[in-house]
C-alpha atoms as a PDB file:
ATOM      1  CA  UNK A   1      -6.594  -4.280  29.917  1.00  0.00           C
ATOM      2  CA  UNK A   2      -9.239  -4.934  27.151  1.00  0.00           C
ATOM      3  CA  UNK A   3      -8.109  -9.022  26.884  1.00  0.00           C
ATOM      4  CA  UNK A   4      -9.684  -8.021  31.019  1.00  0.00           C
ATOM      5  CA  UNK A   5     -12.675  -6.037  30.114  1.00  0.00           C
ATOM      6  CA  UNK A   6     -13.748  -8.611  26.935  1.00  0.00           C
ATOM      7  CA  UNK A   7     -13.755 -11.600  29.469  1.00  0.00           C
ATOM      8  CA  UNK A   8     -16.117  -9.526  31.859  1.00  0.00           C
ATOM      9  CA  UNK A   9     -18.039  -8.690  29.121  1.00  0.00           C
ATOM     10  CA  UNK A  10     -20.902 -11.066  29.160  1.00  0.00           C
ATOM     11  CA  UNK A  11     -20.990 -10.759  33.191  1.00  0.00           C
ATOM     12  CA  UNK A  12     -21.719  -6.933  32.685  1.00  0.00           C
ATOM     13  CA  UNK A  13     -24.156  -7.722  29.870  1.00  0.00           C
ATOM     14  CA  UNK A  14     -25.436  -9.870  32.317  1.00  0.00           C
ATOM     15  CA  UNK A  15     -25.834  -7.308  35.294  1.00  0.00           C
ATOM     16  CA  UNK A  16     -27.228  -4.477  32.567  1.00  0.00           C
ATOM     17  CA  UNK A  17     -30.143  -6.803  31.630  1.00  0.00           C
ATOM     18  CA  UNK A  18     -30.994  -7.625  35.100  1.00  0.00           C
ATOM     19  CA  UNK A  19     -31.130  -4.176  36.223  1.00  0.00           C
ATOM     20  CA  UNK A  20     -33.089  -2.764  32.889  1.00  0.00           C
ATOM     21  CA  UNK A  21     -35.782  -5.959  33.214  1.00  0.00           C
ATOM     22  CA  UNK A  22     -35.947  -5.228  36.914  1.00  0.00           C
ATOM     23  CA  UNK A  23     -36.766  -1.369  36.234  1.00  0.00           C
ATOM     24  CA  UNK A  24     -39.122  -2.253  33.422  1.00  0.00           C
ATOM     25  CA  UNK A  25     -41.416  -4.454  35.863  1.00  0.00           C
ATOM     26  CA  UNK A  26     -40.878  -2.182  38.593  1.00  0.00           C
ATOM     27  CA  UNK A  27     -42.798   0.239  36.254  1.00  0.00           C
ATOM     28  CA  UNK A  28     -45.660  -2.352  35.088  1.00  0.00           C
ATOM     29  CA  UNK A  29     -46.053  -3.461  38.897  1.00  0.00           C
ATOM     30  CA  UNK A  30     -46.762   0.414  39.988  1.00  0.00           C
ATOM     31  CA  UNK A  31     -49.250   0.882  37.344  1.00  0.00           C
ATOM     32  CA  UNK A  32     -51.178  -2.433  37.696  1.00  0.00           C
ATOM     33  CA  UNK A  33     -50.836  -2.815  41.088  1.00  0.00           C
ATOM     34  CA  UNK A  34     -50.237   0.705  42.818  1.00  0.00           C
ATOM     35  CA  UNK A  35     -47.303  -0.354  44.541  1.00  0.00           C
ATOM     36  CA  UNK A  36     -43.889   1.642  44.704  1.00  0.00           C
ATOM     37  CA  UNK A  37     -46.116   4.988  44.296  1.00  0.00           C
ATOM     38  CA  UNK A  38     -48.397   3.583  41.960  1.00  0.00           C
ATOM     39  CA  UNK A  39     -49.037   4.983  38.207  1.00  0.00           C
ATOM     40  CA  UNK A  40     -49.414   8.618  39.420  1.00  0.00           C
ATOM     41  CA  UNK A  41     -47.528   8.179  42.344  1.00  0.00           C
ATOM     42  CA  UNK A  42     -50.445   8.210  44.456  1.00  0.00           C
ATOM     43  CA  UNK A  43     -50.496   4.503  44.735  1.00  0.00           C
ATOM     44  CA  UNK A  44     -53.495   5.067  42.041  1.00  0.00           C
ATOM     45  CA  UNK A  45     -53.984   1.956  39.272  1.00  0.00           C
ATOM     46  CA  UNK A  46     -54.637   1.923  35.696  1.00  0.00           C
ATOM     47  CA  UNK A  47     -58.131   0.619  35.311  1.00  0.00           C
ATOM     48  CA  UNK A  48     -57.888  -3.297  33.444  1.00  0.00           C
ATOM     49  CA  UNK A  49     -58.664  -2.947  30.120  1.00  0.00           C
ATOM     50  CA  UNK A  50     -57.544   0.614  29.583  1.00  0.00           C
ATOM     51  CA  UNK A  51     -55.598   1.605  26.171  1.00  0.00           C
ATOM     52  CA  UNK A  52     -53.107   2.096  25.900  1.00  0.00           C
ATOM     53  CA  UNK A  53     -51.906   2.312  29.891  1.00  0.00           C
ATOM     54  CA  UNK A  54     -52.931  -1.121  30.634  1.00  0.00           C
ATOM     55  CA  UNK A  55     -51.601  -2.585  28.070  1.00  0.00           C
ATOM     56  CA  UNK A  56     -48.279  -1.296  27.885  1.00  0.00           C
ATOM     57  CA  UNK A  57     -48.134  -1.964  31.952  1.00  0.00           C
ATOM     58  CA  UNK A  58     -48.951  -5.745  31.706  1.00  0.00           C
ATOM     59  CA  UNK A  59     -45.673  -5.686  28.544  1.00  0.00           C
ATOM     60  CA  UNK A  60     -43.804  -3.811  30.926  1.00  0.00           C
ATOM     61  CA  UNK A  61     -44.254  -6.480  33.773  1.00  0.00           C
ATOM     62  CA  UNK A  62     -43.828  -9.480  31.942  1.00  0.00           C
ATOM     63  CA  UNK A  63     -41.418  -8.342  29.780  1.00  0.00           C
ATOM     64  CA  UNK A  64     -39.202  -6.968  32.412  1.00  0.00           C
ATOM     65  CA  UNK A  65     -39.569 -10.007  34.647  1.00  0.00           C
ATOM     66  CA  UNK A  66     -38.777 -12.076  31.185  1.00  0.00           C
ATOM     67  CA  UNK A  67     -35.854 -10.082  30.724  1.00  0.00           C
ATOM     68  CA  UNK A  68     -34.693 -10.134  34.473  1.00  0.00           C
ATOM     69  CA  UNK A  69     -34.618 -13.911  34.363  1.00  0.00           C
ATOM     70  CA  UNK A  70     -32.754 -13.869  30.732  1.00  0.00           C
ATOM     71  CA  UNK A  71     -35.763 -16.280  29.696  1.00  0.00           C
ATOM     72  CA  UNK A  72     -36.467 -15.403  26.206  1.00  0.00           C
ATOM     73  CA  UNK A  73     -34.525 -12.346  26.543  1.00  0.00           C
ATOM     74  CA  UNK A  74     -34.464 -11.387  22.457  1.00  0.00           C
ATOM     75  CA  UNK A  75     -38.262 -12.012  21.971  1.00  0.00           C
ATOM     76  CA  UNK A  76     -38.797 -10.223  25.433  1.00  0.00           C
ATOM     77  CA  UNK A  77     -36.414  -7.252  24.406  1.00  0.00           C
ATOM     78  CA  UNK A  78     -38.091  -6.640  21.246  1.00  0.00           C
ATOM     79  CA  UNK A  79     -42.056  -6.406  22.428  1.00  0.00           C
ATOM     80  CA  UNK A  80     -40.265  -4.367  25.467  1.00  0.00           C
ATOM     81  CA  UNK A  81     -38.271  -2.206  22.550  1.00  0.00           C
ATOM     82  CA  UNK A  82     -41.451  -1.861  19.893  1.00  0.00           C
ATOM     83  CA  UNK A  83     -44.213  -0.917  22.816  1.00  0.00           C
ATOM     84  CA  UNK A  84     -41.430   1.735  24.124  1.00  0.00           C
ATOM     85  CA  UNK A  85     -40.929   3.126  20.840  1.00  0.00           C
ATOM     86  CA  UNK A  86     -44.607   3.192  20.489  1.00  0.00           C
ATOM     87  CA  UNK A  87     -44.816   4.879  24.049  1.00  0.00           C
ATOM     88  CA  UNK A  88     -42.785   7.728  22.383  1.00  0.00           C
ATOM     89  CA  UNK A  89     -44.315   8.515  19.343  1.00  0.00           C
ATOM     90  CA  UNK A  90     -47.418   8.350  20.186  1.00  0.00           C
ATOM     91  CA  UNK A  91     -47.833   9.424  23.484  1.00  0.00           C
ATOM     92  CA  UNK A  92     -44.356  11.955  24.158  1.00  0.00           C
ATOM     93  CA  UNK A  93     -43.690  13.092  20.836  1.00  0.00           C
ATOM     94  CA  UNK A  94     -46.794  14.780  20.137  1.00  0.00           C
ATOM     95  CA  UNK A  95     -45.866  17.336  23.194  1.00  0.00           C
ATOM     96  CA  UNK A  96     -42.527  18.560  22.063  1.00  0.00           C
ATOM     97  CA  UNK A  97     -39.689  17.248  19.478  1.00  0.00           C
ATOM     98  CA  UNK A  98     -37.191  16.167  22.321  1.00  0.00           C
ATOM     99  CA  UNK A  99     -36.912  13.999  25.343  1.00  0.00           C
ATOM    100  CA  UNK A 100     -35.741  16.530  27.716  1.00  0.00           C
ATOM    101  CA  UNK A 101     -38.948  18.559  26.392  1.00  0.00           C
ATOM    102  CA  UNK A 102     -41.675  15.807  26.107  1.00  0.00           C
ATOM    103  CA  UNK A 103     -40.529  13.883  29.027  1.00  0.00           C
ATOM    104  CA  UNK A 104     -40.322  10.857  26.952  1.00  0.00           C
ATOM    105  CA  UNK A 105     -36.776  10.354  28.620  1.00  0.00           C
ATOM    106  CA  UNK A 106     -37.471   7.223  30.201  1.00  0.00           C
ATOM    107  CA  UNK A 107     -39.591   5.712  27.035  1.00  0.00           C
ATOM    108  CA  UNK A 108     -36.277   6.506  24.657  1.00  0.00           C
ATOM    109  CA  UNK A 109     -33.831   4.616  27.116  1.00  0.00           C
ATOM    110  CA  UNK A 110     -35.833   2.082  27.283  1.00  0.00           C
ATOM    111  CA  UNK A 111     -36.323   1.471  24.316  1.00  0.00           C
ATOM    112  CA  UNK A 112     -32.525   1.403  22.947  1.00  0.00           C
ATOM    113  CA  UNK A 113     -32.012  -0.350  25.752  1.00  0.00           C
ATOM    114  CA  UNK A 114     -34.151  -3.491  25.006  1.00  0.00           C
ATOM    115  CA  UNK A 115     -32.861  -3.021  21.167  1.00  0.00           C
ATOM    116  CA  UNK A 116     -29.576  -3.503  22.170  1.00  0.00           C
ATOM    117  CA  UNK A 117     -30.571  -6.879  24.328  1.00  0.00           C
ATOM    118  CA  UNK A 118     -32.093  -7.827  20.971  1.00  0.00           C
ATOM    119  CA  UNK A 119     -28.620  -7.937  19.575  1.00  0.00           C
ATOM    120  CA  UNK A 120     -26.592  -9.127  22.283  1.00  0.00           C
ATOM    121  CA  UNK A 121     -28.941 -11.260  23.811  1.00  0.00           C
ATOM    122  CA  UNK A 122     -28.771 -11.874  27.617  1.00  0.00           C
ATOM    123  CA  UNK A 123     -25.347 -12.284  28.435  1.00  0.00           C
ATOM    124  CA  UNK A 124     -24.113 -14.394  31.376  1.00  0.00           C
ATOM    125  CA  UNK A 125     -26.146 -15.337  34.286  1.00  0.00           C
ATOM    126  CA  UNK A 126     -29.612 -15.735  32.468  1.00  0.00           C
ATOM    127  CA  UNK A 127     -31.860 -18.456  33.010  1.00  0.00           C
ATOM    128  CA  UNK A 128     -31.834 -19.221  28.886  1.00  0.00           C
ATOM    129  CA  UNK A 129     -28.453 -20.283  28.943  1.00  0.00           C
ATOM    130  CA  UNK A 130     -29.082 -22.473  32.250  1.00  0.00           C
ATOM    131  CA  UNK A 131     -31.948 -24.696  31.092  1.00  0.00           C
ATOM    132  CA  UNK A 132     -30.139 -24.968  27.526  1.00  0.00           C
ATOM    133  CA  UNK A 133     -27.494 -26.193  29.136  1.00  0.00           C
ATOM    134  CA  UNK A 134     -25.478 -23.811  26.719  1.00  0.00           C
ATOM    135  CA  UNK A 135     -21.613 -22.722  27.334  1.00  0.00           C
ATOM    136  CA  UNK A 136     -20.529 -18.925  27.376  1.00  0.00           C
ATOM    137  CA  UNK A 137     -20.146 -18.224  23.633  1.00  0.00           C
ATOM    138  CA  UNK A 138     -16.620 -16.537  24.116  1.00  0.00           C
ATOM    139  CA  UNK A 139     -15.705 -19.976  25.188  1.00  0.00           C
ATOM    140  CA  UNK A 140     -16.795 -21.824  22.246  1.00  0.00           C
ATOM    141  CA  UNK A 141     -14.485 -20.699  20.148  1.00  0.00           C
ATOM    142  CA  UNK A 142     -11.464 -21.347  22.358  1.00  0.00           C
ATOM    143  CA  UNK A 143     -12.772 -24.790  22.491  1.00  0.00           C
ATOM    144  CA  UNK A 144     -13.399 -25.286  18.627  1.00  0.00           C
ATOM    145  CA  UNK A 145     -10.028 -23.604  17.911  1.00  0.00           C
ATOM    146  CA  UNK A 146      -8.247 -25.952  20.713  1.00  0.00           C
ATOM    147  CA  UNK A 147      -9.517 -28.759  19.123  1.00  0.00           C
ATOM    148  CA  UNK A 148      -8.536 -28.110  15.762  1.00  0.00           C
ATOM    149  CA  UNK A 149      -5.056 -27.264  16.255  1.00  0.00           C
ATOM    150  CA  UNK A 150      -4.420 -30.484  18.504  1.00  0.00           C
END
């Protein structure tokens, strides 16, 4: 069952940074543009310009689209990661010591969710890997090892 799940692995990897990149932009688009209820869910904006709001909505659009793609995931993940961890101290924190309290929920998965694609880096199906022209890493080995022992 595991020799199973550990050949999936970088497919779900895969699927997990598509879906956290798509929520991320999904959350820049509302605030910049209004759409999908907008950044009060009035369909209101955040005026251009405005700190920190704007700011951290044109990270969380490019970002997210960046990591949706798998197109610099790493670099991507980690301005996504910092600016959510900033997003929390600064702005939930202050209100109450924990998520559930300070509704910094979404800020704190967010963020350990980009700092994990910092580590793991985009998995299968990511544009990096395409325009590299790279091979799955769990399939390098198996290459190097068949190769050796021939």
């Amino acid at each position: 069952m595991s020799a199973r799940l550990n050949t999936a692995q970088p497919y779900a990897l895969g699927l997990f940074r598509i879906v956290v990149g798509l929520l991320f932009a999904c959350h820049g688009a509302a605030a910049l543009f209004g759409v999908l209820g907008g950044a009060s869910g009035k369909g209101d904006t955040i005026d251009a310009g405005a700190w920190p709001g704007w700011y951290a909505a044109a990270i969380q659009l490019v970002c997210g689209t960046l990591v949706l793609l798998g197109l610099g995931t790493r670099a991507a993940a980690f301005l996504a990661s910092g600016s959510m961890a900033y997003a929390y101290f600064d702005v939930h924190q202050p209100h109450a010591l924990w998520p559930m309290q300070n509704g910094g929920e979404a800020s704190a998965m967010f963020c350990w969710a980009f700092l994990l694609l910092i580590f793991t880096g985009s998995g299968a199906l990511g544009l990096d890997r395409l325009l590299a022209g790279r091979t799955s890493p769990e399939r390098e080995p198996a290459a190097r090892k068949a190769t050796v022992s021939a």
